[in-house]
PDB file of N, CA and C in Angstrom:
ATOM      1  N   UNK A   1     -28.803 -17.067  44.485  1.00  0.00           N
ATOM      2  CA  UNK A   1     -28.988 -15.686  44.107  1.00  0.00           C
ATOM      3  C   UNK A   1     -29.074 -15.617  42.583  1.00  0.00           C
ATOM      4  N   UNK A   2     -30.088 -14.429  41.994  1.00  0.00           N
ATOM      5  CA  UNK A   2     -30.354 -14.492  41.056  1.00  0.00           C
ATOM      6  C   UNK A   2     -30.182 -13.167  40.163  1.00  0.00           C
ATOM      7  N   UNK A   3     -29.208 -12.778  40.255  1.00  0.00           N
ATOM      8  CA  UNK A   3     -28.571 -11.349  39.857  1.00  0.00           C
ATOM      9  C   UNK A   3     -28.510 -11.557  38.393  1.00  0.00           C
ATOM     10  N   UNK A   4     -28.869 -10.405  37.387  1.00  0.00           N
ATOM     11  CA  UNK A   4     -28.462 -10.209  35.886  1.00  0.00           C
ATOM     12  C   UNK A   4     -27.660  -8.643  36.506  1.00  0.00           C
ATOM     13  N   UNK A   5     -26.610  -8.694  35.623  1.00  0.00           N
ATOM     14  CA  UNK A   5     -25.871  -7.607  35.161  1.00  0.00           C
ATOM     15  C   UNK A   5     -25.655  -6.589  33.985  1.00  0.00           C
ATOM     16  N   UNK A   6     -26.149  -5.194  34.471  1.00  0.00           N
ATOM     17  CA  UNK A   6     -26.731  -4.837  32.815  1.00  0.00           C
ATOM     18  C   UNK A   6     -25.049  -3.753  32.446  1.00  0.00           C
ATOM     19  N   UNK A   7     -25.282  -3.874  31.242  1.00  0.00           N
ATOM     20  CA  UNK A   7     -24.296  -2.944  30.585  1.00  0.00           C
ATOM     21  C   UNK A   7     -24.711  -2.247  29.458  1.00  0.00           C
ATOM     22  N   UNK A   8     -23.859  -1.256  30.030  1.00  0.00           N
ATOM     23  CA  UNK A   8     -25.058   0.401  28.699  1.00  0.00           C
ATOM     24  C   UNK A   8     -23.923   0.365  27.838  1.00  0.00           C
ATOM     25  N   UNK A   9     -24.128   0.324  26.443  1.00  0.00           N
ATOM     26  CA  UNK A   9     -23.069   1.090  25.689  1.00  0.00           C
ATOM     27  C   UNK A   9     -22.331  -0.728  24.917  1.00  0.00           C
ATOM     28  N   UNK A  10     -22.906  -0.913  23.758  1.00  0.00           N
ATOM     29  CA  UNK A  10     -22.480  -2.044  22.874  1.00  0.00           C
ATOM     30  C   UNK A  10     -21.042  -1.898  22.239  1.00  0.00           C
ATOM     31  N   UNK A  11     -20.450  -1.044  22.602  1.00  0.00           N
ATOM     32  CA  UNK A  11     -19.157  -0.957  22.194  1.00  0.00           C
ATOM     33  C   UNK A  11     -18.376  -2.246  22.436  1.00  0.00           C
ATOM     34  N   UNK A  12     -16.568  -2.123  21.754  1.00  0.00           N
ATOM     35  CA  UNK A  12     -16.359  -2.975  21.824  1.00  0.00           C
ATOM     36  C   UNK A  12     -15.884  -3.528  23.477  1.00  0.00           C
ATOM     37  N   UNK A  13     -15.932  -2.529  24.793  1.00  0.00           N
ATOM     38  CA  UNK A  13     -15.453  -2.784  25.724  1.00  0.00           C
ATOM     39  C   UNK A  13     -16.962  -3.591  26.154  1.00  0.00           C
ATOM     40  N   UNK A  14     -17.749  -2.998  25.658  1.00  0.00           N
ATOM     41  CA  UNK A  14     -18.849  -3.531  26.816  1.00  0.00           C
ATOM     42  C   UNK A  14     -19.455  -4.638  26.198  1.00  0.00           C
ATOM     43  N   UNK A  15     -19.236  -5.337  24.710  1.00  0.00           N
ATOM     44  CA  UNK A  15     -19.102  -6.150  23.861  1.00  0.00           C
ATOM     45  C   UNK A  15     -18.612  -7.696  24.731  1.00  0.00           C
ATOM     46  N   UNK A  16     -17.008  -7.156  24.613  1.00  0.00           N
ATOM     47  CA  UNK A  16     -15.819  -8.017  25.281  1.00  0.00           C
ATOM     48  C   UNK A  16     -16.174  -8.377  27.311  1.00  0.00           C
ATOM     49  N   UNK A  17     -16.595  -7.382  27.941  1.00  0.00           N
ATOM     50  CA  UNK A  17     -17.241  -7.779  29.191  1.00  0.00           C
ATOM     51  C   UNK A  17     -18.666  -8.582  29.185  1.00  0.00           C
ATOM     52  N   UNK A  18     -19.176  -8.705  28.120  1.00  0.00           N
ATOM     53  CA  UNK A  18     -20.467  -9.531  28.251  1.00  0.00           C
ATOM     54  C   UNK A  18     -19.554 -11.400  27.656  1.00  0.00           C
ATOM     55  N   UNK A  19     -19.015 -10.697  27.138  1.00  0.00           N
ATOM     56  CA  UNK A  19     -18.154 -12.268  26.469  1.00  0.00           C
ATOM     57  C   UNK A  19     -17.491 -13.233  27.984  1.00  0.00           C
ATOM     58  N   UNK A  20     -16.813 -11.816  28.369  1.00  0.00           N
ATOM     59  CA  UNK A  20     -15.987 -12.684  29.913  1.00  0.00           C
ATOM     60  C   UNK A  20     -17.069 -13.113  30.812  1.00  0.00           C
ATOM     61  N   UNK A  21     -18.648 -12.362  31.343  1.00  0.00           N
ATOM     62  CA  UNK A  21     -19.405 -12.458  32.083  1.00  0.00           C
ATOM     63  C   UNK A  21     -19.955 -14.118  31.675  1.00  0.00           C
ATOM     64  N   UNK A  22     -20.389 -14.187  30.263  1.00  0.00           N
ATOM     65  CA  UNK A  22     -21.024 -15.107  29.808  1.00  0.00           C
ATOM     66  C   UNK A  22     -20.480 -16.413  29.945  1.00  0.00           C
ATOM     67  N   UNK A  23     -18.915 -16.222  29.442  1.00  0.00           N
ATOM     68  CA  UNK A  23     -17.826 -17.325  29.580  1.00  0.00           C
ATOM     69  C   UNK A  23     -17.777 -18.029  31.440  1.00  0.00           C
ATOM     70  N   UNK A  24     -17.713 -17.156  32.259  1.00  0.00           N
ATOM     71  CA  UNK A  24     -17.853 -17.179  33.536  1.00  0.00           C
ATOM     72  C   UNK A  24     -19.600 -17.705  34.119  1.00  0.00           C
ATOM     73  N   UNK A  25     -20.777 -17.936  33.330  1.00  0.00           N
ATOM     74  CA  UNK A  25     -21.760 -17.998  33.891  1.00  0.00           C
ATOM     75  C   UNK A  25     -22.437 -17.452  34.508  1.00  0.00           C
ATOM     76  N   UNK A  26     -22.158 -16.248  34.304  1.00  0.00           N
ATOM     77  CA  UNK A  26     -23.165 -15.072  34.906  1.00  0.00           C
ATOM     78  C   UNK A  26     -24.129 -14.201  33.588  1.00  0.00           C
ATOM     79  N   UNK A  27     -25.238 -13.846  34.333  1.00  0.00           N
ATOM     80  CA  UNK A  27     -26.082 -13.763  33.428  1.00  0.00           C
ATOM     81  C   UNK A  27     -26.251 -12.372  33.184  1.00  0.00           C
ATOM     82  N   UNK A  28     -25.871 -11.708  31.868  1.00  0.00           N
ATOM     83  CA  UNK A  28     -26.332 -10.141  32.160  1.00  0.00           C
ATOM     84  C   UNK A  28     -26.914  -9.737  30.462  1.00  0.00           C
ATOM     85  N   UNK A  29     -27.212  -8.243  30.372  1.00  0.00           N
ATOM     86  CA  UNK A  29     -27.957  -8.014  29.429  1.00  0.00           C
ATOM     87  C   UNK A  29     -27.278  -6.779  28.823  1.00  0.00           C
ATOM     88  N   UNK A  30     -27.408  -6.652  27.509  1.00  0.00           N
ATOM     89  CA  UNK A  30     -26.626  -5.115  27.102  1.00  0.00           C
ATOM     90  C   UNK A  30     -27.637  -4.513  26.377  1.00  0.00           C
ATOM     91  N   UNK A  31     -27.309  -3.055  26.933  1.00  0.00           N
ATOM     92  CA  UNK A  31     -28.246  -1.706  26.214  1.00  0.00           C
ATOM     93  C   UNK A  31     -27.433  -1.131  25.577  1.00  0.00           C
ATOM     94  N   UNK A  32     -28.415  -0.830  24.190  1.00  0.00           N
ATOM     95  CA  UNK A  32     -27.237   0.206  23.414  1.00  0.00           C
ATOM     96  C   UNK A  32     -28.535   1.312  22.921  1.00  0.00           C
ATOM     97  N   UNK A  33     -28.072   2.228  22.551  1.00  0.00           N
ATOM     98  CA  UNK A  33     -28.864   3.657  22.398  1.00  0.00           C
ATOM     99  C   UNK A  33     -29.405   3.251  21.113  1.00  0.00           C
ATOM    100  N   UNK A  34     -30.693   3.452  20.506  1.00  0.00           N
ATOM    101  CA  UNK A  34     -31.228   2.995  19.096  1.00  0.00           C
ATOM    102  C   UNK A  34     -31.170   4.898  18.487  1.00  0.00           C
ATOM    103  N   UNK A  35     -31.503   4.299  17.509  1.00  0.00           N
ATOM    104  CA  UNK A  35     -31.068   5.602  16.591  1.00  0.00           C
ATOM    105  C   UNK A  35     -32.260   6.089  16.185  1.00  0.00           C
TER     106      UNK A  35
END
């Protein structure tokens, strides 16, 4: 299976969950709002 996991919002929570996802080997992507 070939799942990415997305996360909205570059803050530092959704920062720190791409760190644990990544550390763990799962593959995901983060959106943050451009200005």
């Amino acid at each position: 299976m070939n799942n990415k996991i997305g996360i909205v919002g570059a803050g530092i929570s959704g920062l720190m969950l791409g760190c644990v996802l990544k550390q763990n080997l799962i593959d995901c992507i983060i959106f943050e709002r451009s200005s």
